[in-house]
C-alpha atoms as a PDB file:
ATOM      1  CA  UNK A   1     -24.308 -64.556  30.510  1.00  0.00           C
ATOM      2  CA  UNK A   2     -23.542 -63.634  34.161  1.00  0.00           C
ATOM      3  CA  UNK A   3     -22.441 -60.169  35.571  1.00  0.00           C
ATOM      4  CA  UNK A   4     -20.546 -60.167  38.627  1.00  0.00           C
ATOM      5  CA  UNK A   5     -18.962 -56.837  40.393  1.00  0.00           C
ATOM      6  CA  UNK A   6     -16.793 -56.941  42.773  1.00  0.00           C
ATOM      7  CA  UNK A   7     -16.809 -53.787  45.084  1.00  0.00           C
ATOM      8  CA  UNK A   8     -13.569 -52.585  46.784  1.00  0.00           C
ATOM      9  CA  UNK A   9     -12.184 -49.639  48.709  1.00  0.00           C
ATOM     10  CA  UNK A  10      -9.655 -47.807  46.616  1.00  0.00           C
ATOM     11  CA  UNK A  11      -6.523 -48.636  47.109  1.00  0.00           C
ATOM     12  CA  UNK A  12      -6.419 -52.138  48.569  1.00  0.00           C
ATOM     13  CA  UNK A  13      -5.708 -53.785  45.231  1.00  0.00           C
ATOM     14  CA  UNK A  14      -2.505 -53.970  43.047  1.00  0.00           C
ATOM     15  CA  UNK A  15      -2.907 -54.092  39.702  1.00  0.00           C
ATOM     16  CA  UNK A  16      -1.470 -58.001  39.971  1.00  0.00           C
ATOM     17  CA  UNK A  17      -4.138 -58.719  42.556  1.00  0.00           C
ATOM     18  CA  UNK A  18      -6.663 -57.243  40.278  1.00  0.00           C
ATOM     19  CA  UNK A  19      -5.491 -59.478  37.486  1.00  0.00           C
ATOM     20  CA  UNK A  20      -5.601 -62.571  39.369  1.00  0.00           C
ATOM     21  CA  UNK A  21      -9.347 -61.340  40.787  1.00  0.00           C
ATOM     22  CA  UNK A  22     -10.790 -60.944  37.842  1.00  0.00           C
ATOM     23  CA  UNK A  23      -8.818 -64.543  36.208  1.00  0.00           C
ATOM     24  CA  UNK A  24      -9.983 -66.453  39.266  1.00  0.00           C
ATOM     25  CA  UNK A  25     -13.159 -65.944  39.108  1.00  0.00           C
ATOM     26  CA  UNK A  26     -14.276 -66.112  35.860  1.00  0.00           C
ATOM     27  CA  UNK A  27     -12.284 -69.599  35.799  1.00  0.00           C
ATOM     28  CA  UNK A  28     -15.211 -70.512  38.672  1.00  0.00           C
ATOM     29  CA  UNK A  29     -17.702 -69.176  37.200  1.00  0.00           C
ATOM     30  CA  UNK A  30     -16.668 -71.439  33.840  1.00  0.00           C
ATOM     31  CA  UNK A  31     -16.214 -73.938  36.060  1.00  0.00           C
ATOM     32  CA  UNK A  32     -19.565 -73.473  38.170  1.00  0.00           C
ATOM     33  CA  UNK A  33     -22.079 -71.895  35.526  1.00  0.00           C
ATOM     34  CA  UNK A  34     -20.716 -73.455  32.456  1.00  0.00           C
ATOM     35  CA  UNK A  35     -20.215 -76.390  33.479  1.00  0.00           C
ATOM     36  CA  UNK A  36     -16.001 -76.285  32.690  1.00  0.00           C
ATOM     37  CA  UNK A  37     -17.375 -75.576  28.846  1.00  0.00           C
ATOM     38  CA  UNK A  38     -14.541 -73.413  28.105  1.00  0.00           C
ATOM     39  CA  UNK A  39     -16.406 -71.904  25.131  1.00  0.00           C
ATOM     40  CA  UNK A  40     -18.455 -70.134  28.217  1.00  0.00           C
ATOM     41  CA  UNK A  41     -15.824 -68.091  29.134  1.00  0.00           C
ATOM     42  CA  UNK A  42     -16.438 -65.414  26.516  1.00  0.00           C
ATOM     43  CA  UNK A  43     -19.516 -64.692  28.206  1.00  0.00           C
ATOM     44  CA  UNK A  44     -18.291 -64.433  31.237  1.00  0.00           C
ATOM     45  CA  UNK A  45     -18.230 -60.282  32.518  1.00  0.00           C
ATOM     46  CA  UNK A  46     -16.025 -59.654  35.837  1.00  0.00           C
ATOM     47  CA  UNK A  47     -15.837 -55.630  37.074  1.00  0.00           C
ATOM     48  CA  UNK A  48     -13.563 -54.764  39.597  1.00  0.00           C
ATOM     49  CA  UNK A  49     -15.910 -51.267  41.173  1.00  0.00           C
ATOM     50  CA  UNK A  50     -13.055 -49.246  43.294  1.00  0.00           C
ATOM     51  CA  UNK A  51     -14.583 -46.381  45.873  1.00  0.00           C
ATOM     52  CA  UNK A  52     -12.606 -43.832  47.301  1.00  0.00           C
ATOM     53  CA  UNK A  53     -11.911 -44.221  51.096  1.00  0.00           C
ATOM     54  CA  UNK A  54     -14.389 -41.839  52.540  1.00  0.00           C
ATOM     55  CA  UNK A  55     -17.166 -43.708  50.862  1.00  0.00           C
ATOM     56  CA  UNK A  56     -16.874 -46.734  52.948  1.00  0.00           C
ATOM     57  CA  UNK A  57     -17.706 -47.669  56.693  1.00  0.00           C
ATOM     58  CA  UNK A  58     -16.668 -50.484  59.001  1.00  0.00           C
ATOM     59  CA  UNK A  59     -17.953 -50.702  62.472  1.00  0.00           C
ATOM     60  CA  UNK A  60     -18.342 -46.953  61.945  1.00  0.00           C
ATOM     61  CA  UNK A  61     -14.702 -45.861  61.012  1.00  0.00           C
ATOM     62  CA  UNK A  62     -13.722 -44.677  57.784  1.00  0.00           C
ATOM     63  CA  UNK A  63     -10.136 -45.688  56.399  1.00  0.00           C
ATOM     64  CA  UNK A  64      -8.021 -43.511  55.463  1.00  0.00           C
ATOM     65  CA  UNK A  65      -5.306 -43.231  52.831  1.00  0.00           C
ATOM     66  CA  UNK A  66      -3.183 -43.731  55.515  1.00  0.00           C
ATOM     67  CA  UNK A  67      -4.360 -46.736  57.352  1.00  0.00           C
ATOM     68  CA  UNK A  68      -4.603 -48.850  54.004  1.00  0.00           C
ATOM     69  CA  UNK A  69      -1.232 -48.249  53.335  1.00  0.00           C
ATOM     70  CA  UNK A  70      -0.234 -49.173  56.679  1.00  0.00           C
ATOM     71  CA  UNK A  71      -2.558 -52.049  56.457  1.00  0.00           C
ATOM     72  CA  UNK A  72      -1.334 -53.188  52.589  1.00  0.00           C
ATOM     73  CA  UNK A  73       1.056 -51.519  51.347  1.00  0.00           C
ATOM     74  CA  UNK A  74       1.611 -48.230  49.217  1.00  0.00           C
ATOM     75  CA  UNK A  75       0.901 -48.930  45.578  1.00  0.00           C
ATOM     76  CA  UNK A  76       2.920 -46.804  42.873  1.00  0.00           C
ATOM     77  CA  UNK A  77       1.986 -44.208  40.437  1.00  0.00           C
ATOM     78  CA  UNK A  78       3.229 -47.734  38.461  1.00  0.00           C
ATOM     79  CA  UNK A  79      -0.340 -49.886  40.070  1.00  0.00           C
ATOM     80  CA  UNK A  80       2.017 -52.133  41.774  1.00  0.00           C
ATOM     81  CA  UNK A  81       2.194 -52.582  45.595  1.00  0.00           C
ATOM     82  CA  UNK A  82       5.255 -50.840  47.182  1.00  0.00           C
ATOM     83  CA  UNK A  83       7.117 -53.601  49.289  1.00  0.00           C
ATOM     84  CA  UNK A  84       7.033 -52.511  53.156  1.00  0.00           C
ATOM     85  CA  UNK A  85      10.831 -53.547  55.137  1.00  0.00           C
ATOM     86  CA  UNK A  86       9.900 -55.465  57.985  1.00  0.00           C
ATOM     87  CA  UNK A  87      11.512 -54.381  61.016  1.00  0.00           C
END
């Protein structure tokens, strides 16, 4: 019965792209750990972890709010990803 948890900064995801994370992978780990059984899916447990911002580091900078949205897009009060215009 495997356990996977996928760790993210807050933010980043849509509730879509959560969807599809969690669908995608337990279809590998059917695939992978049970063999494409598909009666091993029920035993399959995917957790998406979200951290706020401040708790997270890369090459010493924190994000910000700001700079994921930038970076990804705004996401709603609604979970979905607010489209960005392109100039």
């Amino acid at each position: 019965m495997p356990y996977v948890t996928i760790s993210t900064v807050r933010g980043i995801l849509d509730v879509a792209q959560k969807k599809a994370l969690l669908e995608r992978v337990t279809d590998l780990l059917v695939e992978v750990e049970g063999q494409g059984n598909p009666e091993f899916r029920r035993n399959v447990w995917v957790r998406i972890e979200e951290q706020e911002p401040s708790h997270w580091s890369l090459g010493g900078m924190q994000p910000t709010p700001e700079i994921i949205a930038g970076t990804f897009g705004a996401i709603g009060t609604d979970g979905v990803r607010i489209a960005t215009s392109k100039a």
